[in-house]
C-alpha atoms as a PDB file:
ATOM      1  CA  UNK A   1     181.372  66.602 120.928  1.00  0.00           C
ATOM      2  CA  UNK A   2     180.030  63.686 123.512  1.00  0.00           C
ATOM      3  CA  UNK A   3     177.156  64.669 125.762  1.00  0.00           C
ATOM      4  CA  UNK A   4     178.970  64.304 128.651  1.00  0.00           C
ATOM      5  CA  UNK A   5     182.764  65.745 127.389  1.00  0.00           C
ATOM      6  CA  UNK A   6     184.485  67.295 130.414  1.00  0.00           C
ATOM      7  CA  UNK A   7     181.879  65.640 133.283  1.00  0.00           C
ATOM      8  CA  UNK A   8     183.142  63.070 135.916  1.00  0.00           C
ATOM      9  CA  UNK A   9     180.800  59.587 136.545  1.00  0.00           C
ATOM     10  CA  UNK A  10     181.155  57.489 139.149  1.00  0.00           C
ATOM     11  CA  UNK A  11     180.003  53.752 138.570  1.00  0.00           C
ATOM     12  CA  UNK A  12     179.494  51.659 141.626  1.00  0.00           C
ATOM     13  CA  UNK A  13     179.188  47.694 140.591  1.00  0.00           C
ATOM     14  CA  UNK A  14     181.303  48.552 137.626  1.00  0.00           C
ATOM     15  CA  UNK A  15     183.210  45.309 137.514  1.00  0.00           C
ATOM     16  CA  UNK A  16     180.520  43.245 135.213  1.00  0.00           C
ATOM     17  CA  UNK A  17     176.690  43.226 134.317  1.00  0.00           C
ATOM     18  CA  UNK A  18     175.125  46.647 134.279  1.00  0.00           C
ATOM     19  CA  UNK A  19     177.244  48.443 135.946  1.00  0.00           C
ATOM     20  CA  UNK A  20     180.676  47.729 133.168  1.00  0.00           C
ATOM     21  CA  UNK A  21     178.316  48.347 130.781  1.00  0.00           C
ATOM     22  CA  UNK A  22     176.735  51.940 131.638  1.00  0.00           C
ATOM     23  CA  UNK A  23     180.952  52.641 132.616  1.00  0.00           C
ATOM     24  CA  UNK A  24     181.826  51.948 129.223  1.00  0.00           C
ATOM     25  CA  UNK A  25     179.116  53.729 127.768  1.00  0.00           C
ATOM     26  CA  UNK A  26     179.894  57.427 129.760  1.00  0.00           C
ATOM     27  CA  UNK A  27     182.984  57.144 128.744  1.00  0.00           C
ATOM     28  CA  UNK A  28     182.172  56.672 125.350  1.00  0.00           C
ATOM     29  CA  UNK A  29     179.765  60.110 125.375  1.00  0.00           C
ATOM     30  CA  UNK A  30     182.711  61.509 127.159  1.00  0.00           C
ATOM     31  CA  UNK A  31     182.811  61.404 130.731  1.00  0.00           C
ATOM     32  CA  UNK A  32     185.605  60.291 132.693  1.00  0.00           C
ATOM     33  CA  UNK A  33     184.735  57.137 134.605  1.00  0.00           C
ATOM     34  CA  UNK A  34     185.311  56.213 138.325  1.00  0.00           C
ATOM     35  CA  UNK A  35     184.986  52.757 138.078  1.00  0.00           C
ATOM     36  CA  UNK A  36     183.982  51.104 141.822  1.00  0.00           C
ATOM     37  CA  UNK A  37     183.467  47.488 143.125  1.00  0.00           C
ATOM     38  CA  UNK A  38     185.070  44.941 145.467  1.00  0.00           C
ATOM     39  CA  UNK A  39     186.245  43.015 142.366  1.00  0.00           C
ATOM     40  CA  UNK A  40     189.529  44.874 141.537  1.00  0.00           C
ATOM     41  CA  UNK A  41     191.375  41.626 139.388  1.00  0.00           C
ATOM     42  CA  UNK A  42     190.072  39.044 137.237  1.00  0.00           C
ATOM     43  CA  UNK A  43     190.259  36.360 139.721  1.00  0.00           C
ATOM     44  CA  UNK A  44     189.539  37.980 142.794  1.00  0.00           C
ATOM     45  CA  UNK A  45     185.886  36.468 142.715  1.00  0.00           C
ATOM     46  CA  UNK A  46     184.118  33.198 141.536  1.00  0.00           C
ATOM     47  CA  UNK A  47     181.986  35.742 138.871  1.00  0.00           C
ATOM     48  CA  UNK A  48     183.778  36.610 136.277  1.00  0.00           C
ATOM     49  CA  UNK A  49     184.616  40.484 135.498  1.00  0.00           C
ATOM     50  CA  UNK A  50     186.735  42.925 137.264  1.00  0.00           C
ATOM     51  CA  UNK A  51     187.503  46.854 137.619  1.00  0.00           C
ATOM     52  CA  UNK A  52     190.472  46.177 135.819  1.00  0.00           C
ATOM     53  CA  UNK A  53     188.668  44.707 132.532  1.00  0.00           C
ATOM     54  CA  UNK A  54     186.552  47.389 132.474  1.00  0.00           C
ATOM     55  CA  UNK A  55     188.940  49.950 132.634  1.00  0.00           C
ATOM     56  CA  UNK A  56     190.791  47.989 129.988  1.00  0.00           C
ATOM     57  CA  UNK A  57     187.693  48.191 127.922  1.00  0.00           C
ATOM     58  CA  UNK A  58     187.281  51.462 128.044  1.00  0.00           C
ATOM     59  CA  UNK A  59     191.023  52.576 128.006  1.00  0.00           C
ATOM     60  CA  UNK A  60     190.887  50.552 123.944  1.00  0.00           C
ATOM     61  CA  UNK A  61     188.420  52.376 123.069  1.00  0.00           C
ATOM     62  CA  UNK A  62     189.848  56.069 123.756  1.00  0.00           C
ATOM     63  CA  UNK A  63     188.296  56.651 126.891  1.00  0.00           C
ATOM     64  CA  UNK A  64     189.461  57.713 130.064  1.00  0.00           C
ATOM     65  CA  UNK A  65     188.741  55.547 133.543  1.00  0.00           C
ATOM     66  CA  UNK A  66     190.331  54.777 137.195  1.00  0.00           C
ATOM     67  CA  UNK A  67     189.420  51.811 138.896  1.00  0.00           C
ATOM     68  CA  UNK A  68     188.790  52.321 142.617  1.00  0.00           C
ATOM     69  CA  UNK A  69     188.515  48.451 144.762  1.00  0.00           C
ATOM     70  CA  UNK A  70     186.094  49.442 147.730  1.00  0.00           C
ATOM     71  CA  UNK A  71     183.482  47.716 150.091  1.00  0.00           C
ATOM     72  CA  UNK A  72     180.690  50.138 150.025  1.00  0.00           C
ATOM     73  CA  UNK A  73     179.289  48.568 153.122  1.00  0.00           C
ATOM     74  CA  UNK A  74     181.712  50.428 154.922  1.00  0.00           C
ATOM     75  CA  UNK A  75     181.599  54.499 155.300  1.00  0.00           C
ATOM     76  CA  UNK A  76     185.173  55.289 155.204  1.00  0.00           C
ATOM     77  CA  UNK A  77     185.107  53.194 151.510  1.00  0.00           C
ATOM     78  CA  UNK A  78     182.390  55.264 150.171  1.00  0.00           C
ATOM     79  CA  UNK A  79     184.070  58.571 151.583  1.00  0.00           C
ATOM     80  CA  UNK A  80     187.445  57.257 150.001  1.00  0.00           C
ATOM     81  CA  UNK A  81     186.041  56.930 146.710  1.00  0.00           C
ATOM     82  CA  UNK A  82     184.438  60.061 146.492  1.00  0.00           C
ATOM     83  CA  UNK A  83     187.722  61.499 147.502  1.00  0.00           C
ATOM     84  CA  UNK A  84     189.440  59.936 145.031  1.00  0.00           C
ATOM     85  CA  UNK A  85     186.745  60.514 141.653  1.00  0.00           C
ATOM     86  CA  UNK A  86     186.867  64.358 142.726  1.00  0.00           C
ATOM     87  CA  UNK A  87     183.820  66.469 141.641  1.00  0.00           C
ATOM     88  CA  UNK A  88     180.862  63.914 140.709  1.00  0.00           C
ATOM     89  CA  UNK A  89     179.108  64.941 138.040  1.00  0.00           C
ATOM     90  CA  UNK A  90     177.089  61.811 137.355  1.00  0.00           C
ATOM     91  CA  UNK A  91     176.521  58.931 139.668  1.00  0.00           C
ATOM     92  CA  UNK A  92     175.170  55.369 138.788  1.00  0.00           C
ATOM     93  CA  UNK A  93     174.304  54.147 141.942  1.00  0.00           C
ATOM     94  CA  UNK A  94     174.475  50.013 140.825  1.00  0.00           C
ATOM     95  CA  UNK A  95     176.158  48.315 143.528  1.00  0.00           C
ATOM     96  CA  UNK A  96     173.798  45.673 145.350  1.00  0.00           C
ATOM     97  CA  UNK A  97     174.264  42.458 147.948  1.00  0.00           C
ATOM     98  CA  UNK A  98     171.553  40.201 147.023  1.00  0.00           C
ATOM     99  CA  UNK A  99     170.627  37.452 149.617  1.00  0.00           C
ATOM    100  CA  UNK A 100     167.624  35.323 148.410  1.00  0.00           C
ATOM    101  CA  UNK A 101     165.371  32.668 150.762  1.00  0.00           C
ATOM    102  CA  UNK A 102     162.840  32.612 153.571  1.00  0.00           C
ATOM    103  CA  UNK A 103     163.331  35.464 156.124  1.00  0.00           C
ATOM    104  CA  UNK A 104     163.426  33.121 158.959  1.00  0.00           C
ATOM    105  CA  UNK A 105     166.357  31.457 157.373  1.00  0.00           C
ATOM    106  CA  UNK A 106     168.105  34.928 156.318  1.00  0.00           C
ATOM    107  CA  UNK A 107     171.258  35.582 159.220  1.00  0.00           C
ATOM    108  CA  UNK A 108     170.533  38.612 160.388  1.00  0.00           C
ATOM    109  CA  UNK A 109     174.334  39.523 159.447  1.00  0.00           C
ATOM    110  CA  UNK A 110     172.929  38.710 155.545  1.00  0.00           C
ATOM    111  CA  UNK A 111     170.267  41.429 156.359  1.00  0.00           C
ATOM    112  CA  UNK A 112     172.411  44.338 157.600  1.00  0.00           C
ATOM    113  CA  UNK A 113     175.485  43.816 154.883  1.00  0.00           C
ATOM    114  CA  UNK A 114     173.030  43.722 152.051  1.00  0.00           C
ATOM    115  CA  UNK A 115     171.130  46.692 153.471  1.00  0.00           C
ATOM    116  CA  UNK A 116     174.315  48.655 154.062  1.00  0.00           C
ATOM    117  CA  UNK A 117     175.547  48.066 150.436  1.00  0.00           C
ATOM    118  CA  UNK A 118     172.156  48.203 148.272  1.00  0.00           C
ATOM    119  CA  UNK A 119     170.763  51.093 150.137  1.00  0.00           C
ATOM    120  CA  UNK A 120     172.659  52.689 152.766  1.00  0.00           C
ATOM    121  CA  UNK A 121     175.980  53.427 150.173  1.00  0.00           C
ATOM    122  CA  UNK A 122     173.343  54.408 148.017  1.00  0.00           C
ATOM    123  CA  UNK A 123     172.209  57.317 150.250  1.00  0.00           C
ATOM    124  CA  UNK A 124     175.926  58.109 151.439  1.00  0.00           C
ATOM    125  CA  UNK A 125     177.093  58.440 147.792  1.00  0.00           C
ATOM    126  CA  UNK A 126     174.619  61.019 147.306  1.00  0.00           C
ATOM    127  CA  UNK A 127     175.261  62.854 150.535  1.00  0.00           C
ATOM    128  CA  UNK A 128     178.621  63.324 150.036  1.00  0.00           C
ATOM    129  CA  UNK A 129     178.350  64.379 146.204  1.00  0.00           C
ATOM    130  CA  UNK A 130     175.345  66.948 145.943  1.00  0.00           C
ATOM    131  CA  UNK A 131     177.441  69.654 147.275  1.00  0.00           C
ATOM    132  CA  UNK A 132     179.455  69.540 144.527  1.00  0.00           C
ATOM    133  CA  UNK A 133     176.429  69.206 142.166  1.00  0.00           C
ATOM    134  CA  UNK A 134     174.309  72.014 143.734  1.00  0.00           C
ATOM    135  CA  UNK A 135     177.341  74.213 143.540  1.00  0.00           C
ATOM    136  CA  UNK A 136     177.691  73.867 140.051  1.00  0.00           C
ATOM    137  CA  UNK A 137     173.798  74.080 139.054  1.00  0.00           C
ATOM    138  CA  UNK A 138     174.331  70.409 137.537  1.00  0.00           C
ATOM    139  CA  UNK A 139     174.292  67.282 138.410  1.00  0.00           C
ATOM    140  CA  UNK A 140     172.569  63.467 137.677  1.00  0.00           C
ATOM    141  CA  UNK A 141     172.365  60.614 139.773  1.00  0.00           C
ATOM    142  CA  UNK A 142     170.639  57.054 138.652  1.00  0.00           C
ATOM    143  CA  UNK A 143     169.723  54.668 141.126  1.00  0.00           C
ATOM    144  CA  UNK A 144     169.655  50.788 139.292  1.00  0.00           C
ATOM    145  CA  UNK A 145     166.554  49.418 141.090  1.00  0.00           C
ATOM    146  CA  UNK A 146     164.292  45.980 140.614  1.00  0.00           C
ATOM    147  CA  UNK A 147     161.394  43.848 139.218  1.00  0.00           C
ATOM    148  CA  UNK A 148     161.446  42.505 143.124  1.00  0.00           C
ATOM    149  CA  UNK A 149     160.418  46.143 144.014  1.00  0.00           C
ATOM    150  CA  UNK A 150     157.078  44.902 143.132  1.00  0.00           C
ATOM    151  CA  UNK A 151     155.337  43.267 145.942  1.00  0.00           C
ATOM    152  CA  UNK A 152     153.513  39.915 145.300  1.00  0.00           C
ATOM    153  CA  UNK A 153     149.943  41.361 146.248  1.00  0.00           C
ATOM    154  CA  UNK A 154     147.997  40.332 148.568  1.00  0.00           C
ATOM    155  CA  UNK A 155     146.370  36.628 149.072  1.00  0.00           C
ATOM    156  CA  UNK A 156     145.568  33.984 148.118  1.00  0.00           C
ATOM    157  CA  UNK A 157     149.263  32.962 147.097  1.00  0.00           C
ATOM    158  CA  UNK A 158     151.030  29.956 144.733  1.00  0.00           C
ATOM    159  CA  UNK A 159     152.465  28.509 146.985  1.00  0.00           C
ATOM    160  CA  UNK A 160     155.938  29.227 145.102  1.00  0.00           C
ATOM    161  CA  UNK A 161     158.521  31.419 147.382  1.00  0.00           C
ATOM    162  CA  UNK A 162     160.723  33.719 145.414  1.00  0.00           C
ATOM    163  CA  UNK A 163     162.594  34.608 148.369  1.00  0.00           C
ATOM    164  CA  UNK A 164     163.166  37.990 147.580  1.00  0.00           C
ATOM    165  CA  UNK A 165     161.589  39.828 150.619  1.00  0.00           C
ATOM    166  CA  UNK A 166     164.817  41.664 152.045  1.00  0.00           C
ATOM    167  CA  UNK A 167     165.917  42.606 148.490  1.00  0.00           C
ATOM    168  CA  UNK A 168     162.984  43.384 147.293  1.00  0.00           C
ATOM    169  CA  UNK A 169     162.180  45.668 150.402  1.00  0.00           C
ATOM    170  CA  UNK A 170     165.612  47.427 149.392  1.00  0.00           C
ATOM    171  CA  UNK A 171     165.094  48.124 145.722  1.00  0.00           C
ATOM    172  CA  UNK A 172     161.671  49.898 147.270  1.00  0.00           C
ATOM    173  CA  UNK A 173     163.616  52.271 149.349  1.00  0.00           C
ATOM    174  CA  UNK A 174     165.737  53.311 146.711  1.00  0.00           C
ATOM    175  CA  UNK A 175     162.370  54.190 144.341  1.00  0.00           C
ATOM    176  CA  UNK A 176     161.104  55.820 147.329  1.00  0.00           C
ATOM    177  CA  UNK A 177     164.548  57.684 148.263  1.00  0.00           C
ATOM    178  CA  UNK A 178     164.864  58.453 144.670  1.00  0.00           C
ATOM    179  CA  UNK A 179     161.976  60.133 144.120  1.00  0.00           C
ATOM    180  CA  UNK A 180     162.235  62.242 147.399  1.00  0.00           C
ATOM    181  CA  UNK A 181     165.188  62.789 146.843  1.00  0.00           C
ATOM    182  CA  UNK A 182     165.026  64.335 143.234  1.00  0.00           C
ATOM    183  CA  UNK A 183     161.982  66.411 144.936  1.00  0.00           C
ATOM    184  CA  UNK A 184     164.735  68.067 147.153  1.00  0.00           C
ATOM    185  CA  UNK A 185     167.486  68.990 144.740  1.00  0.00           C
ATOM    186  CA  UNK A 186     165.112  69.713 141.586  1.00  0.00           C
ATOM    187  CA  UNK A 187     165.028  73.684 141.839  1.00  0.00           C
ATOM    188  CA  UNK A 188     169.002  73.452 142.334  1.00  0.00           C
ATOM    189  CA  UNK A 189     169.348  71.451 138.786  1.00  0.00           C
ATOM    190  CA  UNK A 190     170.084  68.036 139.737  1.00  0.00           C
ATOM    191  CA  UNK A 191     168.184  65.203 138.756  1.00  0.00           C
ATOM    192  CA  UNK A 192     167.639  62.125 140.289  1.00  0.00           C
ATOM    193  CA  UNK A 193     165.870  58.920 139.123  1.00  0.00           C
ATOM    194  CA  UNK A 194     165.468  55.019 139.370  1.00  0.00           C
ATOM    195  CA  UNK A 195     165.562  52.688 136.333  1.00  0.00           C
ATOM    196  CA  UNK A 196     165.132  48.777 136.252  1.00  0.00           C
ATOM    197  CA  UNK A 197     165.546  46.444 133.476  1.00  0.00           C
ATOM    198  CA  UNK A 198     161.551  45.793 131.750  1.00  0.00           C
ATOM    199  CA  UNK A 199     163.146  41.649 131.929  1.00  0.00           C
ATOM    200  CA  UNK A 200     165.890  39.952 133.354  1.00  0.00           C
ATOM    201  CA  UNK A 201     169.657  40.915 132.331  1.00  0.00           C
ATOM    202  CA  UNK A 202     171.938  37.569 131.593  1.00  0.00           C
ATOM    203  CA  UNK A 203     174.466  39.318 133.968  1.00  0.00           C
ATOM    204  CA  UNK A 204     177.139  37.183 135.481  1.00  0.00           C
ATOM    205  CA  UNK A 205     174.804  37.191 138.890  1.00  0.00           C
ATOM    206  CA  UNK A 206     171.877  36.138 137.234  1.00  0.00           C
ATOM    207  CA  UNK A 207     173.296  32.900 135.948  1.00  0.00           C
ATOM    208  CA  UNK A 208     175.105  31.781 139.376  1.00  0.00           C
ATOM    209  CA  UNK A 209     171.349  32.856 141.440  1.00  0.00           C
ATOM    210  CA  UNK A 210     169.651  30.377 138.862  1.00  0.00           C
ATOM    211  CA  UNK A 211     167.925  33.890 137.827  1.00  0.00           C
ATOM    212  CA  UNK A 212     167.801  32.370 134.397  1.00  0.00           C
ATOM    213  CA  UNK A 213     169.499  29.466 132.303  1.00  0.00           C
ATOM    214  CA  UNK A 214     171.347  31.341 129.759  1.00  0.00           C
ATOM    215  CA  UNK A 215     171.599  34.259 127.767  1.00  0.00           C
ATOM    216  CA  UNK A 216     169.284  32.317 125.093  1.00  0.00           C
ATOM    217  CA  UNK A 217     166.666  32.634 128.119  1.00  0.00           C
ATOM    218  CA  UNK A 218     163.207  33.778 126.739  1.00  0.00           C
ATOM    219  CA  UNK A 219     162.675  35.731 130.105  1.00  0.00           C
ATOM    220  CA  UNK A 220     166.156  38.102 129.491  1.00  0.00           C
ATOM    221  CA  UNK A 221     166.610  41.105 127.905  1.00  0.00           C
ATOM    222  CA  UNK A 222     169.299  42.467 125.230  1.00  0.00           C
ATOM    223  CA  UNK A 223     171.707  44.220 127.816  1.00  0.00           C
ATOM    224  CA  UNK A 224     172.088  47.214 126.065  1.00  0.00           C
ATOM    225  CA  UNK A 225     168.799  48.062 126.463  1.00  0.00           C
ATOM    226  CA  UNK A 226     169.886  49.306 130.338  1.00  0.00           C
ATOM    227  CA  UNK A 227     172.259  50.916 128.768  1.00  0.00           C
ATOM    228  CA  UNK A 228     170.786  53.181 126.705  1.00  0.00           C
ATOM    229  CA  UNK A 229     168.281  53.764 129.376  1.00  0.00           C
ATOM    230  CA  UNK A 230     170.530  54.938 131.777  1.00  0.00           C
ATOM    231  CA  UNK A 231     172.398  57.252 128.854  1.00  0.00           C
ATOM    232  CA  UNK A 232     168.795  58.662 128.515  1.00  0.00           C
ATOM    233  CA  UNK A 233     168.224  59.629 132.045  1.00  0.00           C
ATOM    234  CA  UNK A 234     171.539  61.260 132.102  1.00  0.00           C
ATOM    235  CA  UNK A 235     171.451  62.932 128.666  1.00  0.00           C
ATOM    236  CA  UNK A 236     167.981  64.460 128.869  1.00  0.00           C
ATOM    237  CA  UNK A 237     166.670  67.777 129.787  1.00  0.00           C
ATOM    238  CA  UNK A 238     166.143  67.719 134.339  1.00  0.00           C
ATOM    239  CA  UNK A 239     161.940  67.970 133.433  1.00  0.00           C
ATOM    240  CA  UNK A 240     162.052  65.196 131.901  1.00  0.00           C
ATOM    241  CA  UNK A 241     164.226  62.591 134.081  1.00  0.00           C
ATOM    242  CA  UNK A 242     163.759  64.111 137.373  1.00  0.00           C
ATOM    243  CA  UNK A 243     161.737  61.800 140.033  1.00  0.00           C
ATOM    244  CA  UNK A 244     161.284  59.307 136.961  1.00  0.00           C
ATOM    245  CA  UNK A 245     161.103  55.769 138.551  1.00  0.00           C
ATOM    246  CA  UNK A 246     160.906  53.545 134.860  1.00  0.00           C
ATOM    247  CA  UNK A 247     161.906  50.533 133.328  1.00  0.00           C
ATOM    248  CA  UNK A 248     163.906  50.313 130.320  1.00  0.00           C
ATOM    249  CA  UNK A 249     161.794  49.317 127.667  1.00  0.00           C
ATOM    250  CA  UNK A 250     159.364  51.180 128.519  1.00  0.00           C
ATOM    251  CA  UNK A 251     162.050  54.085 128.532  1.00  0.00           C
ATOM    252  CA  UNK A 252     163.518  53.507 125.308  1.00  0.00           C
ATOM    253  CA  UNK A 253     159.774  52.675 123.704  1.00  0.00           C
ATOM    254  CA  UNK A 254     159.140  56.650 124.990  1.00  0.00           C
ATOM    255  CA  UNK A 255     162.720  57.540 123.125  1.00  0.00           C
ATOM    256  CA  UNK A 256     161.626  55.979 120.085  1.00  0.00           C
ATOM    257  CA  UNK A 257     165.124  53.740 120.287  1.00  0.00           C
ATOM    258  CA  UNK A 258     163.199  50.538 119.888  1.00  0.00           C
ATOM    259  CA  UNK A 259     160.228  49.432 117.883  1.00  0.00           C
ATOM    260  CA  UNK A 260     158.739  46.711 120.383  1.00  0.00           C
ATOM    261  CA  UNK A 261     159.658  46.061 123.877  1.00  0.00           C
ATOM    262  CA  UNK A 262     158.222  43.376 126.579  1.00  0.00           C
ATOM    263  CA  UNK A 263     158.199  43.111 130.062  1.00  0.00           C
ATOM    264  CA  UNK A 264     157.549  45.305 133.313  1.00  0.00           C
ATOM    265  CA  UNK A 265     156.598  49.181 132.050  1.00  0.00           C
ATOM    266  CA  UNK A 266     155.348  47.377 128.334  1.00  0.00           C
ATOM    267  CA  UNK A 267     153.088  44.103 128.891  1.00  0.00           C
ATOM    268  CA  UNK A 268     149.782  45.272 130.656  1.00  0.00           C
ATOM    269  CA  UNK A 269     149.503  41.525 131.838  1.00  0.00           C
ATOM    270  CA  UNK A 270     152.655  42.327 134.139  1.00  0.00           C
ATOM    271  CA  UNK A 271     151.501  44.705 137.163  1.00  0.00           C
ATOM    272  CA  UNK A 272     153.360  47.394 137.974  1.00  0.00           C
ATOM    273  CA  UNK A 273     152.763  48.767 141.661  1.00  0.00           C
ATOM    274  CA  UNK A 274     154.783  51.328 143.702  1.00  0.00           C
ATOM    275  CA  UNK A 275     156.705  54.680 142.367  1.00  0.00           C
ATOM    276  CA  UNK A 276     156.588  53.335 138.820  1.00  0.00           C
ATOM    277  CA  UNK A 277     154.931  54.684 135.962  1.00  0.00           C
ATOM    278  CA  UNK A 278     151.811  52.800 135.157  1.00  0.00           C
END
């Protein structure tokens, strides 16, 4: 029987990158998937993917998934969704609005969308299913966080502006939420923890933000690697996820799943600085 036989999982981003991939995975270890996004049909955005490929995807290979079309910058969406998936028993909180430049340049309209969909949905999602979890004695929720997490340090400086300040500042929040957060609902059985890719994913938004130049990019990572990271965290014992704030590689190194990783978590040349493991 699949780990996760008889659970629900609801997948926010699900419509490409990451989050199609971890949708398609629960449903292969059994869960049924709640796939979420704004992207409900192929077409319906200049990236391609949509909810309705990955349910497809799924749906071939014997599994079972709804597609739900929301804007999780908006309350009543997040609410709706919940409504609709019925009794979480896993959430991948994926979803993100990414906005990259100087801050003086950044509309202020930029600032509170992105906020409201990388970090306040994230904290609504989880509001309105721990009831259900605690309840039950059972629960897991993942929040997909950043390499832009990591601050640049302090000066002297390149010269060279990533740009990344307000989503960077974001993807902290969630590690910091995240581990508060599993702090709270550890004695009730629910685990909570963060998990961002050791390199760079060749996701759809990667290539369109100039992120990297292809998937033959020496600075990307295999995307199943996030994959099987995020199966981990929701697969193993609550001790041993719970308040976790890792990077895959450095996950699946742990797990024994690969022989040699790279990147943030592996390379001691790359600092690691916040709520992540050293």
């Amino acid at each position: 029987m699949a780990s996760l036989t008889g659970k629900v999982a609801l997948v926010t981003g699900a419509s490409r990158g990451i989050g199609a991939g971890v949708a398609r995975m629960l449903a292969a270890e059994g869960a049924r998937v709640v796939c979420c996004a704004r992207t409900a049909q192929d077409g319906d955005h200049p990236l391609e993917g949509s909810l309705a490929g990955t349910v497809a995807a799924i749906q071939a290979a014997g599994g079972e998934a709804t597609a739900v079309a929301a804007n999780l910058a908006r309350d009543e969406d997040c609410e709706r969704v919940v409504e609709v998936a019925g009794p979480v028993d896993v959430l991948i909180n994926n979803a993100a609005v990414a906005f990259f430049g100087p801050t003086k340049d950044l509309p202020v309209s930029r600032w509170t969308a992105s906020w409201r969909v990388t970090v306040h949905a994230t904290f609504l999602l989880s509001k309105l299913v721990l009831p259900g979890m605690l309840s039950r004695g059972w629960g897991r929720i993942v929040n997909v966080t950043s390499e832009s997490a990591i601050g640049p340090g302090a000066a002297p400086y390149s010269g060279a502006l990533v740009g990344d300040t307000a989503y960077g500042a974001q993807k902290a929040a969630i590690e910091r939420f995240s581990q508060g957060l599993a702090e709270e609902v550890y004695p009730d059985g629910v685990g909570v923890a963060a998990i961002a890719p050791s390199l760079i994913v060749p996701t759809p938004g990667a290539l369109a933000n100039g992120q990297i130049t292809g998937v033959d990019d020496p600075r990307v990572e295999d995307p199943a690697y996030m994959t099987a990271a995020v199966r981990a965290l929701v697969t193993d014992p609550l001790q041993e996820m719970a308040g976790r704030v890792v990077y895959s590689q450095q996950l699946l190194l742990e797990k024994g799943l690969i022989a040699r990783g790279a990147g943030l978590g592996v390379d001691p040349a790359r600092r690691v600085t916040g709520y992540a493991d050293p």
